[in-house]
N, C-alpha and C. Protein backbone atom coordinates (compact mmCIF):
# COMPACT_ATOMS: atom_id res chain seq x y z
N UNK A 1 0.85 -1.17 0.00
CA UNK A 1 0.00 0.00 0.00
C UNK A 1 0.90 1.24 0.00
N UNK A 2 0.70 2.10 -1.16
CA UNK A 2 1.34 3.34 -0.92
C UNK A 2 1.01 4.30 0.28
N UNK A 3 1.81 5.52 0.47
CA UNK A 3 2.00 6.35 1.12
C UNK A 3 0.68 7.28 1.48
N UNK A 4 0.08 7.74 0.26
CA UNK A 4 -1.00 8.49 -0.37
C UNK A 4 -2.65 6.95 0.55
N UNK A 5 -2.33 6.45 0.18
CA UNK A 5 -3.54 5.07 0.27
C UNK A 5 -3.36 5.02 1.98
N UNK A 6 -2.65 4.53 2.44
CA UNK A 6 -2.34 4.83 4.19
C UNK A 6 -2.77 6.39 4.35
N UNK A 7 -2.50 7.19 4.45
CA UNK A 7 -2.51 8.77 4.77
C UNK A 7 -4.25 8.45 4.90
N UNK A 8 -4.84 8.58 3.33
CA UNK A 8 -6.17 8.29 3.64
C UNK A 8 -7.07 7.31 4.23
N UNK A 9 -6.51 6.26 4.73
CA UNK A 9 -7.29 5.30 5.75
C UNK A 9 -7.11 5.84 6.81
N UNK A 10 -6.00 6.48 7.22
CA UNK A 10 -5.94 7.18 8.44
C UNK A 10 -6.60 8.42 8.79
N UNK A 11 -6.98 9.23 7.70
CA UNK A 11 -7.83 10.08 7.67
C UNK A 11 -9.55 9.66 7.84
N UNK A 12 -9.89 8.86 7.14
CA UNK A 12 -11.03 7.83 7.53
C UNK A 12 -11.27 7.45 8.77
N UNK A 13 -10.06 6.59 9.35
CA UNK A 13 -10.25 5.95 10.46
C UNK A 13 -10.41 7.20 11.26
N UNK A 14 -9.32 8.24 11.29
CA UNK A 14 -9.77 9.30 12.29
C UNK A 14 -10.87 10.38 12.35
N UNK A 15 -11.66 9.98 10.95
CA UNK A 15 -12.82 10.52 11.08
C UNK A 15 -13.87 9.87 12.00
N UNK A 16 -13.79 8.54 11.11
CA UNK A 16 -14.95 8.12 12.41
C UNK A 16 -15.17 7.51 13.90
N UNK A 17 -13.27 7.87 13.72
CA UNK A 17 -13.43 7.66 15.69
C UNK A 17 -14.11 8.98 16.13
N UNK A 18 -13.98 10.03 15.29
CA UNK A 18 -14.12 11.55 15.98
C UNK A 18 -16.00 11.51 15.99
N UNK A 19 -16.91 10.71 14.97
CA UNK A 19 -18.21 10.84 14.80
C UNK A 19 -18.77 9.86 15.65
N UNK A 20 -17.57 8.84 16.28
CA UNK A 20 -18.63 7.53 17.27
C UNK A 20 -18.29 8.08 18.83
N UNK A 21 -17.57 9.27 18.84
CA UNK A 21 -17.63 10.12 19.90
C UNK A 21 -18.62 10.72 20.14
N UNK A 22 -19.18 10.87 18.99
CA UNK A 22 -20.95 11.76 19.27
C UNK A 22 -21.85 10.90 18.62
N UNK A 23 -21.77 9.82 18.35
CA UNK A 23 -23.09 8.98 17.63
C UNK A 23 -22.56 7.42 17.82
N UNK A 24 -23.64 6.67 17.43
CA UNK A 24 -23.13 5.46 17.60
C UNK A 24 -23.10 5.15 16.10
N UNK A 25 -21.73 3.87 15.60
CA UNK A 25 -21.76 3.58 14.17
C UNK A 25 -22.80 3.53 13.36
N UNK A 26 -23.44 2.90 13.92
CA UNK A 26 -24.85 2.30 12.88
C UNK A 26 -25.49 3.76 12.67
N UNK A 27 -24.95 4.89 12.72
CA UNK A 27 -26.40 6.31 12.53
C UNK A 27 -24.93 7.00 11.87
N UNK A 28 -23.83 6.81 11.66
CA UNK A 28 -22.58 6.95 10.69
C UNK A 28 -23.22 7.07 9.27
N UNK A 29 -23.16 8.16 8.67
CA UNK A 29 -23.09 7.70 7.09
C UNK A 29 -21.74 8.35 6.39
N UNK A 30 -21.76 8.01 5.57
CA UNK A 30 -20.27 7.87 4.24
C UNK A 30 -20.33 9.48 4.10
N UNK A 31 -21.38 9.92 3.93
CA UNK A 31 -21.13 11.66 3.72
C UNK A 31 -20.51 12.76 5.10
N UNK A 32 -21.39 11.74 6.02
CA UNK A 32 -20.62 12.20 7.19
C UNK A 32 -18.83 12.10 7.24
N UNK A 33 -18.67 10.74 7.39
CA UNK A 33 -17.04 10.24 6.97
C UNK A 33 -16.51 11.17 6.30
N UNK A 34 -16.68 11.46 5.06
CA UNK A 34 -15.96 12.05 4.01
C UNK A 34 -15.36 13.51 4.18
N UNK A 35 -16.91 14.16 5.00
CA UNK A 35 -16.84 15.06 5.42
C UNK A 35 -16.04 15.64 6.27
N UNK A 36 -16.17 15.07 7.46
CA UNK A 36 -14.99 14.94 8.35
C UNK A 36 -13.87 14.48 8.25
N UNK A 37 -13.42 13.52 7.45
CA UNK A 37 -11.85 13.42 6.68
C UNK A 37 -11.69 14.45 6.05
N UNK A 38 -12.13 15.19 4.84
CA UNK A 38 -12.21 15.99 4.17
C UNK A 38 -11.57 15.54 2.75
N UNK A 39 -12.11 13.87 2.45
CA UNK A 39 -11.95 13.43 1.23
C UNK A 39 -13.26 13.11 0.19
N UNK A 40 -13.02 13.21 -1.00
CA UNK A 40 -14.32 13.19 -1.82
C UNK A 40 -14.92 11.72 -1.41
N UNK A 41 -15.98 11.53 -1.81
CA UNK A 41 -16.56 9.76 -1.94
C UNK A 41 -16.44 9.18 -2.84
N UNK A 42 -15.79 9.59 -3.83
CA UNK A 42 -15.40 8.73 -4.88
C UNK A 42 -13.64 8.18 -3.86
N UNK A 43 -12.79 9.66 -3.23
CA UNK A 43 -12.03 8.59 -2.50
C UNK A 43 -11.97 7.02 -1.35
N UNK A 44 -13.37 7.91 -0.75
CA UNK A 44 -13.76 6.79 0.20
C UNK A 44 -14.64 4.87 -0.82
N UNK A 45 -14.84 5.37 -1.84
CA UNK A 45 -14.93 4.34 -2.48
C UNK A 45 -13.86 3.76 -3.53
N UNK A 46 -12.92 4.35 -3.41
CA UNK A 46 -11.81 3.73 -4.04
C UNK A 46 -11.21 2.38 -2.89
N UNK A 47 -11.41 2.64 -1.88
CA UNK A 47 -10.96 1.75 -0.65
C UNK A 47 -11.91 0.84 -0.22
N UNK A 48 -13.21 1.18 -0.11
CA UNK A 48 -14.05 0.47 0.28
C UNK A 48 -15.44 0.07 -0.16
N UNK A 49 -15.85 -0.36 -0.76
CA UNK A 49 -17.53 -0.68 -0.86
C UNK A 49 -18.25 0.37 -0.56
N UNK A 50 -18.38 -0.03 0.76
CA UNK A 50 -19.84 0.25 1.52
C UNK A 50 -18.94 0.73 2.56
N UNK A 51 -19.92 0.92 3.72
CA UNK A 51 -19.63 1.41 5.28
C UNK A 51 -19.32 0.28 5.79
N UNK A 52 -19.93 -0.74 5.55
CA UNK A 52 -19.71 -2.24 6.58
C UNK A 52 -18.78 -2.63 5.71
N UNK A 53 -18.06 -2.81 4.63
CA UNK A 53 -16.86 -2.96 3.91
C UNK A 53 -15.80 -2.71 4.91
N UNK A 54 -15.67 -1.56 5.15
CA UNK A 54 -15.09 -0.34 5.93
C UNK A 54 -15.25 -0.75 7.71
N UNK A 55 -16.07 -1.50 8.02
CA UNK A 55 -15.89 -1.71 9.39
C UNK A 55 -15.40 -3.40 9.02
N UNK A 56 -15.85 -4.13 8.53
CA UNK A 56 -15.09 -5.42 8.14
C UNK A 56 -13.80 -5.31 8.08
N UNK A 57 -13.48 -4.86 7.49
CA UNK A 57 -11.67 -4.08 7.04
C UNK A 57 -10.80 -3.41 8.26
N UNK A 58 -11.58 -2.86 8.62
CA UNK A 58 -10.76 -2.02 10.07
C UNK A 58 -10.80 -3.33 11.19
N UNK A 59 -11.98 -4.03 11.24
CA UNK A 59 -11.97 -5.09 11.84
C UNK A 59 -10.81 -6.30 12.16
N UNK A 60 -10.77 -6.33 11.01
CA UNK A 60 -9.78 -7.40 10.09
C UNK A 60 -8.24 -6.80 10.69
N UNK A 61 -8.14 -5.42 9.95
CA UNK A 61 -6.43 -4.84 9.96
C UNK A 61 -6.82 -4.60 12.00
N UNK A 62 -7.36 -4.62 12.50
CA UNK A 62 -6.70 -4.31 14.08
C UNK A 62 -6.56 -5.45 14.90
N UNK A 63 -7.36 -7.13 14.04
CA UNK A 63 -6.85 -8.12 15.19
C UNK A 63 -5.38 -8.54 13.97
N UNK A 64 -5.21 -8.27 13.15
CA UNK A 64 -3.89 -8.24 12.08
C UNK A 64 -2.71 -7.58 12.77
N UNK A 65 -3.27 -6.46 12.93
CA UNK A 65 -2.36 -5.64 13.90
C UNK A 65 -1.56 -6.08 15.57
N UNK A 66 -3.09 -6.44 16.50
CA UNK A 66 -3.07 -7.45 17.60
C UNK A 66 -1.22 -8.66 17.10
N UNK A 67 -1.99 -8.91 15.87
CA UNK A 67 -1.44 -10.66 15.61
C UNK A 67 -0.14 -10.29 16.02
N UNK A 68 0.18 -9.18 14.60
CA UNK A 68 1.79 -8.97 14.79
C UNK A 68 2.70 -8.41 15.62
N UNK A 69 1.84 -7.82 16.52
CA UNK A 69 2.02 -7.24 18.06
C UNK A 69 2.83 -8.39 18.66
N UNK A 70 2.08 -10.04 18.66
CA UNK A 70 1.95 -10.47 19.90
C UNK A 70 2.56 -11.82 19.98
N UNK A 71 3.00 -11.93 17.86
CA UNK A 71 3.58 -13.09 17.51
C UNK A 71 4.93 -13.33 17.95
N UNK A 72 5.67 -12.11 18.50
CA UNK A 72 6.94 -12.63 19.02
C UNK A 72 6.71 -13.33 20.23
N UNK A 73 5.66 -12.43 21.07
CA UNK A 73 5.91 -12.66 22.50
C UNK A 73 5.48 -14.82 22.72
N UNK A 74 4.36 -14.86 22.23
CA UNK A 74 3.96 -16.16 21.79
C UNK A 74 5.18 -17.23 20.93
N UNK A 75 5.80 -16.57 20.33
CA UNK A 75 6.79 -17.35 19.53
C UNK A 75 7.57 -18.31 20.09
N UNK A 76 8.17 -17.89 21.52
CA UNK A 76 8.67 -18.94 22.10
C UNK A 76 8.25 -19.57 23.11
N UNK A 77 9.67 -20.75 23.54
CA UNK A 77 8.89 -21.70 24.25
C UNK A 77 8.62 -21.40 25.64
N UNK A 78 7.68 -21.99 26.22
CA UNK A 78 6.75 -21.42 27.46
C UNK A 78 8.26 -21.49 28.79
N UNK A 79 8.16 -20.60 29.80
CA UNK A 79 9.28 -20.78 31.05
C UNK A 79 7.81 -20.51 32.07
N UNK A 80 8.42 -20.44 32.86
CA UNK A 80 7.76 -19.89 33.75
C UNK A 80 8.08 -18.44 34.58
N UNK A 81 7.09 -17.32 34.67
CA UNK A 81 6.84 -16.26 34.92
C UNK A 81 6.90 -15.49 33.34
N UNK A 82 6.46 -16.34 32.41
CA UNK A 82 6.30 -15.87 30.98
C UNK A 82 4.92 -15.10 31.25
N UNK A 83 3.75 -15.84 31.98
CA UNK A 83 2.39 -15.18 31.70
C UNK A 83 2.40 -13.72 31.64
N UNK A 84 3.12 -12.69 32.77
CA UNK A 84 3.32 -11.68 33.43
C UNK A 84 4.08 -10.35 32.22
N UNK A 85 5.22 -10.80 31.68
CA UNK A 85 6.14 -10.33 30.71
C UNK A 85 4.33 -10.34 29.68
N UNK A 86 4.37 -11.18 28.97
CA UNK A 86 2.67 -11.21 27.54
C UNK A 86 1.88 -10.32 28.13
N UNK A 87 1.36 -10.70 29.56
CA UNK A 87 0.22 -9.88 30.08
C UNK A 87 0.15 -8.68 29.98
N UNK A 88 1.89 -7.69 30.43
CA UNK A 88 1.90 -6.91 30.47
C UNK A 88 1.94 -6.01 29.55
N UNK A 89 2.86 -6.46 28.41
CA UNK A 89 2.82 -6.00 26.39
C UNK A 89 1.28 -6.13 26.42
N UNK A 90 0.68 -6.82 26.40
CA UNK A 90 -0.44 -7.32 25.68
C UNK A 90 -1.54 -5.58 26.10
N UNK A 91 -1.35 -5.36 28.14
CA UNK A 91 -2.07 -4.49 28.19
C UNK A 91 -1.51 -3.03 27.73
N UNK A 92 -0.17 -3.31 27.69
CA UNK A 92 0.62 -1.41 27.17
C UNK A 92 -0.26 -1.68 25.82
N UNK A 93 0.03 -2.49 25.32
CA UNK A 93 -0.68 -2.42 23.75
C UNK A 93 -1.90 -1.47 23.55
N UNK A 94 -3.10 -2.39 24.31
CA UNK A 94 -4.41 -1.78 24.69
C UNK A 94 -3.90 -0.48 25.04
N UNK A 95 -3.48 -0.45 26.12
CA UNK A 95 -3.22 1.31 26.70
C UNK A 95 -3.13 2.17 25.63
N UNK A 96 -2.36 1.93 24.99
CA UNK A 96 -1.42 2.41 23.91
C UNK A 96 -2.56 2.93 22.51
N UNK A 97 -3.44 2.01 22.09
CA UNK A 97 -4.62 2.27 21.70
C UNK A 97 -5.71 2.49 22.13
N UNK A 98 -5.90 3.01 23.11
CA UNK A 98 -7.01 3.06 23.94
C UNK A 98 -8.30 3.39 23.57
N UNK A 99 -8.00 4.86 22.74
CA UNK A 99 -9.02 5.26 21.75
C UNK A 99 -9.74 3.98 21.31
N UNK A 100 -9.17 3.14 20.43
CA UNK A 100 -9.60 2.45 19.09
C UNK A 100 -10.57 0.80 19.97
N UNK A 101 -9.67 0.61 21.04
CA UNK A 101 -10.22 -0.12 22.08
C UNK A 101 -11.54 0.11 22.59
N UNK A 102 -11.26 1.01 23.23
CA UNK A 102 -12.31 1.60 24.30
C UNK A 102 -13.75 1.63 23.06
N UNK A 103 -13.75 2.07 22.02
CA UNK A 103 -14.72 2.01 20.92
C UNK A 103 -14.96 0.60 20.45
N UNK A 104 -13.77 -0.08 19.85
CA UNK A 104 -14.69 -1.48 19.20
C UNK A 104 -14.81 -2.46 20.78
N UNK A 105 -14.77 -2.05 22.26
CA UNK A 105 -15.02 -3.11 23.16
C UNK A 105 -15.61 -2.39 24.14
N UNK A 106 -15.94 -1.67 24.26
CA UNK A 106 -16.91 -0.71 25.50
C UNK A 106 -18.25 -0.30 24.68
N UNK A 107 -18.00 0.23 23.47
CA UNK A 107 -19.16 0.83 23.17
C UNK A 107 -20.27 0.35 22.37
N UNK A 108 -19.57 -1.31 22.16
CA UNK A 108 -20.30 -2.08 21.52
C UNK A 108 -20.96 -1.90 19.96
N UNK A 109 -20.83 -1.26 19.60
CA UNK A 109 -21.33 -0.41 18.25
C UNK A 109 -20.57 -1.01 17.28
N UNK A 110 -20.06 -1.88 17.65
CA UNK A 110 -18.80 -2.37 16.41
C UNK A 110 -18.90 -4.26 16.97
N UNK A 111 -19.97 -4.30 16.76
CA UNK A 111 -20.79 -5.72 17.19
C UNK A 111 -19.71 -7.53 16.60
N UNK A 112 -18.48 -6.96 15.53
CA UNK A 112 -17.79 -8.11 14.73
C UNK A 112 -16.77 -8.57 15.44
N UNK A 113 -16.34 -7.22 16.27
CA UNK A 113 -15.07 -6.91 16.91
C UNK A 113 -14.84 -7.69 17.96
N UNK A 114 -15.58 -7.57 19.15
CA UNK A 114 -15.36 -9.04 20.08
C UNK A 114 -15.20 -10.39 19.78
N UNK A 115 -16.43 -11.15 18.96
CA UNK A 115 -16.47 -12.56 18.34
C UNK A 115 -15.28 -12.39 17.77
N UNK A 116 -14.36 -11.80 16.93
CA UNK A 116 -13.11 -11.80 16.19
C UNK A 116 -12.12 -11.72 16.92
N UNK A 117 -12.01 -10.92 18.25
CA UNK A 117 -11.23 -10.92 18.87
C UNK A 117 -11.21 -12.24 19.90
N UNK A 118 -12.04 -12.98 20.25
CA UNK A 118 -12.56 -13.76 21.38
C UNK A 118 -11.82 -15.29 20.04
N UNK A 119 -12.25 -15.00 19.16
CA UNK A 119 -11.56 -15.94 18.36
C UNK A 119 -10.38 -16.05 17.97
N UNK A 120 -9.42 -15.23 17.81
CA UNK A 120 -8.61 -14.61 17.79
C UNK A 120 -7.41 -15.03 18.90
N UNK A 121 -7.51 -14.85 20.14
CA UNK A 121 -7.52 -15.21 21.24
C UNK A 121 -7.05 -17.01 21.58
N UNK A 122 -8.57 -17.19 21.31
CA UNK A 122 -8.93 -18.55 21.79
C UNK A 122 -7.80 -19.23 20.93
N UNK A 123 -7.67 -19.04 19.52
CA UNK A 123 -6.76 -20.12 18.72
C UNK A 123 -5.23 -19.69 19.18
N UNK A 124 -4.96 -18.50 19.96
CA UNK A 124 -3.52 -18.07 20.16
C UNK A 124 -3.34 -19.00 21.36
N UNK A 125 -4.43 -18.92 22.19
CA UNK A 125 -4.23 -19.38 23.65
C UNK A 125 -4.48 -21.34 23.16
N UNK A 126 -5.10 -21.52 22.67
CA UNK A 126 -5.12 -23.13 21.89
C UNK A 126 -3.83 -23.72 21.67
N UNK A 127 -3.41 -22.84 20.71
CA UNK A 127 -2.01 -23.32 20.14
C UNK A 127 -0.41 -23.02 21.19
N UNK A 128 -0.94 -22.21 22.35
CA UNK A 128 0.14 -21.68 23.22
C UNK A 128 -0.13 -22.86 24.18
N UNK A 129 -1.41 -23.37 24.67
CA UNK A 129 -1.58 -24.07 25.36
C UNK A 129 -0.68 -25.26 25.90
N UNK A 130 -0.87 -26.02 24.23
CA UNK A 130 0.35 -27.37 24.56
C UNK A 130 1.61 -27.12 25.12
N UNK A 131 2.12 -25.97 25.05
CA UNK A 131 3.34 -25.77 25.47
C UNK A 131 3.07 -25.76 27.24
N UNK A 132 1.79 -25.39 27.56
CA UNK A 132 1.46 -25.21 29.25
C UNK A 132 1.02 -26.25 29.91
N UNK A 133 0.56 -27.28 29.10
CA UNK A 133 0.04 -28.52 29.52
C UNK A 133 0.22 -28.94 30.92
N UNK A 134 1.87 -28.83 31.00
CA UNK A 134 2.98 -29.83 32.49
C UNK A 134 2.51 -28.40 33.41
N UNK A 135 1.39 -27.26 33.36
CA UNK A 135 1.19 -26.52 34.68
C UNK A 135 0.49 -26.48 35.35
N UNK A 136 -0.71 -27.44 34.26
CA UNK A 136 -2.12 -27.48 34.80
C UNK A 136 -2.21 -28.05 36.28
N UNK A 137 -3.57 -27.40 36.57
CA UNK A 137 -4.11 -27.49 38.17
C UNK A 137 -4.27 -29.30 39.17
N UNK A 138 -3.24 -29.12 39.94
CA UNK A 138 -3.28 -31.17 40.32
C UNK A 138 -4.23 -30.63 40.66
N UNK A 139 -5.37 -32.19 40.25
CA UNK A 139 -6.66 -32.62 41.17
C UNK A 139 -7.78 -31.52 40.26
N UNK A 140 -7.42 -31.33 39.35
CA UNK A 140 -8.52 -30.22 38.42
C UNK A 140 -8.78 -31.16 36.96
N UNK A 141 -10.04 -31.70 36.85
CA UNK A 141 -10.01 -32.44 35.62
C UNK A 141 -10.69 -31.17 34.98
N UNK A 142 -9.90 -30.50 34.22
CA UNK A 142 -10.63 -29.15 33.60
C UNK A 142 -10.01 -29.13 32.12
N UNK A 143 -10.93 -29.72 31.22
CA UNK A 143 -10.48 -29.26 29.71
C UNK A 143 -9.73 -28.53 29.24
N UNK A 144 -8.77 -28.37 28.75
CA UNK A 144 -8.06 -27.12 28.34
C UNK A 144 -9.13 -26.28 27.36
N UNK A 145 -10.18 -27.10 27.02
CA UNK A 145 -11.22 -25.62 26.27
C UNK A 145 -11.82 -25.00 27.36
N UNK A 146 -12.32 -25.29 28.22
CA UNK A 146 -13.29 -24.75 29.29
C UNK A 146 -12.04 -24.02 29.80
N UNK A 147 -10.95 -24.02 29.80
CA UNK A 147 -9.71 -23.31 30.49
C UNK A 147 -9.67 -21.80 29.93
N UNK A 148 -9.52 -22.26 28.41
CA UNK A 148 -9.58 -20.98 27.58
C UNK A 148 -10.68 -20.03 27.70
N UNK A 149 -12.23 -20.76 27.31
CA UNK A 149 -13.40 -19.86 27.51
C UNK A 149 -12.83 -19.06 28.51
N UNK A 150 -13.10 -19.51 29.82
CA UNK A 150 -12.76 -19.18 31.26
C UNK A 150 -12.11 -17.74 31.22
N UNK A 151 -10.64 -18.40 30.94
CA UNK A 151 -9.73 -17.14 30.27
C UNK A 151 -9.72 -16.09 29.61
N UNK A 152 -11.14 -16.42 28.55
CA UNK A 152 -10.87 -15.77 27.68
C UNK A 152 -11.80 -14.30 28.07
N UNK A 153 -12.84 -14.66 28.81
CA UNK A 153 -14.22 -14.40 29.07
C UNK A 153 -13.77 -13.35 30.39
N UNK A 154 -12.74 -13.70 31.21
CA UNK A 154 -12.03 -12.76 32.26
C UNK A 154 -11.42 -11.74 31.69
N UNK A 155 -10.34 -12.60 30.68
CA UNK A 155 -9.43 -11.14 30.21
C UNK A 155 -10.16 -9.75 29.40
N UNK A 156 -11.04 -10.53 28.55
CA UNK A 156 -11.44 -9.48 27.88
C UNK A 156 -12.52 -8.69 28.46
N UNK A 157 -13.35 -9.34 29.44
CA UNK A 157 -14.29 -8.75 30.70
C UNK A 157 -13.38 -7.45 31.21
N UNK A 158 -11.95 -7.77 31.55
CA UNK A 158 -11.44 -7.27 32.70
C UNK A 158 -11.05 -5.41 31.95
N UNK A 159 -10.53 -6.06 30.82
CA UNK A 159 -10.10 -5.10 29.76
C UNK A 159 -11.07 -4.11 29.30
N UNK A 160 -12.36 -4.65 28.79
CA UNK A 160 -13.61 -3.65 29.01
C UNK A 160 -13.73 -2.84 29.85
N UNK A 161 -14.13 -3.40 31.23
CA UNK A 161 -14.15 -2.28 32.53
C UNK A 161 -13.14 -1.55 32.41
N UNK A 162 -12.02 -1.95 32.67
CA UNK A 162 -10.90 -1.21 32.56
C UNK A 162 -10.65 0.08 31.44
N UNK A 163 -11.35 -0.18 30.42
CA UNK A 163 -11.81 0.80 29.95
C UNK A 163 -12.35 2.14 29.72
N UNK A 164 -13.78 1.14 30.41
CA UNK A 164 -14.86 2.12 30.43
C UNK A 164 -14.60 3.08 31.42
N UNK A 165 -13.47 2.39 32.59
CA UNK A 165 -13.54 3.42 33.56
C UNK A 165 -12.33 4.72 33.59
N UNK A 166 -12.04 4.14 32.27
CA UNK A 166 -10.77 5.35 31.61
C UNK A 166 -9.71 4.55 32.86
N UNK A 167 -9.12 3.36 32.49
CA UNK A 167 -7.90 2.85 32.67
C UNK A 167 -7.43 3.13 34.20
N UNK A 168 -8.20 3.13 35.32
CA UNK A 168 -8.00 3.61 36.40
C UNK A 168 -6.61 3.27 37.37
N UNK A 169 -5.89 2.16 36.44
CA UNK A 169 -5.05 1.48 36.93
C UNK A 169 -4.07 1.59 36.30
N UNK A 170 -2.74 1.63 36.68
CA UNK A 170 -1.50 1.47 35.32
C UNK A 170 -1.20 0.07 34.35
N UNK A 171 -1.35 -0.27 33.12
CA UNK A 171 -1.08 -1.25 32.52
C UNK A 171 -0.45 -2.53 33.55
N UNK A 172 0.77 -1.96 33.55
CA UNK A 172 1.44 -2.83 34.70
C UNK A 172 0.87 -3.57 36.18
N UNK A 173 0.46 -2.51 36.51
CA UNK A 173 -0.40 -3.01 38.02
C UNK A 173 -1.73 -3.93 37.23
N UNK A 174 -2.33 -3.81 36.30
CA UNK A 174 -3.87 -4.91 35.70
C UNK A 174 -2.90 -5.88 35.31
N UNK A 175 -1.68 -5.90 34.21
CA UNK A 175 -1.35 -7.02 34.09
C UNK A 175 -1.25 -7.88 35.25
N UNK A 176 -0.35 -7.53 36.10
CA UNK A 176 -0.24 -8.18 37.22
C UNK A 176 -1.28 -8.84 38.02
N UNK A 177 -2.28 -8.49 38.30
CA UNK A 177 -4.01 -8.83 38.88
C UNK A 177 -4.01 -9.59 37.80
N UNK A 178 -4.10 -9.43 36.91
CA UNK A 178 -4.71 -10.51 35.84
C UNK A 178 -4.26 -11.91 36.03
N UNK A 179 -2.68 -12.12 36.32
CA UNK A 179 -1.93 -12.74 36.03
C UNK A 179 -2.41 -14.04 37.37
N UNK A 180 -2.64 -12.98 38.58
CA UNK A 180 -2.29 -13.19 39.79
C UNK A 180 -3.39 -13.86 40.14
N UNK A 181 -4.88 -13.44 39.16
CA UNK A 181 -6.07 -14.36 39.67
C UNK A 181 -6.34 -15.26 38.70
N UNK A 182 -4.86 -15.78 37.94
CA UNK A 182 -5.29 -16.78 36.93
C UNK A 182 -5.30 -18.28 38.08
N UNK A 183 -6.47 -18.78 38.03
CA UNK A 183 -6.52 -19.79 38.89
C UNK A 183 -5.74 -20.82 38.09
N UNK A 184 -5.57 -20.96 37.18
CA UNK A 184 -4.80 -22.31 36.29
C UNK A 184 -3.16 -22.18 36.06
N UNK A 185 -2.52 -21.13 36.95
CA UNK A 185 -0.65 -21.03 36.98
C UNK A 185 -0.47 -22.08 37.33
């Protein structure tokens, strides 16, 4: 993607974070967008379809984004006090985007974004799993899927609130809680 083609997705994207600040997506239209980027609609349709094109796509490029964030940290093999080091990247990350967060997971208006992310997730934590197998809980006959749900259903719970309440905590200090009430270390 050229220089010119980025510039204007970014102009896009920062339009309609600036319009789901005062509206919710679904009452978004393309003239609005355009408007507030301050690109024609023939540009905004050089990139995209439709509007839901355009949230499919942003969808897509931010758990893409997530991926390549998170593929190093995942890359190697499991030690122990690894959870803590991921936990904590994982939440600067979020921090770090907070904006773009706090919108596709607090405000719900971006309805693709969880199920993608929750999936997303689940196959990272699936495939990270085998490597955790020798930590599991003595005396816990607990599936490693029901492990993940579990997991999955806390972290991203925890990350919401954490959110909504404008991050009341430092990255570092939630990773740590997170880490600390994983009942399955």
């Amino acid at each position: 993607m050229n220089r010119r083609s980025m510039k204007t997705k970014r102009e896009i994207l920062q339009a309609v974070h600036s319009l789901m600040d005062e509206k919710s997506f679904e009452d978004i239209t393309v003239v609005e967008i355009v408007n507030r980027a301050d690109i024609s609609r023939g540009t905004f349709y050089l990139h995209y379809e439709d509007i839901n094109d355009f949230l499919d796509k942003l969808v897509d490029e931010l758990i893409q984004e997530l991926y390549d964030f998170l593929l190093p940290l995942y890359g190697k093999p499991y030690k122990r006090g690894y959870e803590l080091e991921a936990m904590t990247n994982l939440v600067q990350y979020i921090a770090d985007n907070h904006h773009v967060y706090r919108l596709m997971l607090v405000t719900n208006d971006v309805p693709t974004f969880t199920p993608k992310l929750m999936d997303f997730f689940r196959e990272l934590m699936h495939n990270h799993s085998k490597d955790v197998q020798a930590r599991a809980v003595p005396n816990l006959e607990i599936k490693s899927e029901i492990e993940i749900w579990y997991g999955l259903s806390a972290l991203i719970g925890t990350i919401s609130y954490w959110l909504a309440e404008d991050m009341p905590y430092s990255p570092e200090y939630l990773a740590a809680k997170i880490v600390e009430l994983n009942p399955f270390q």
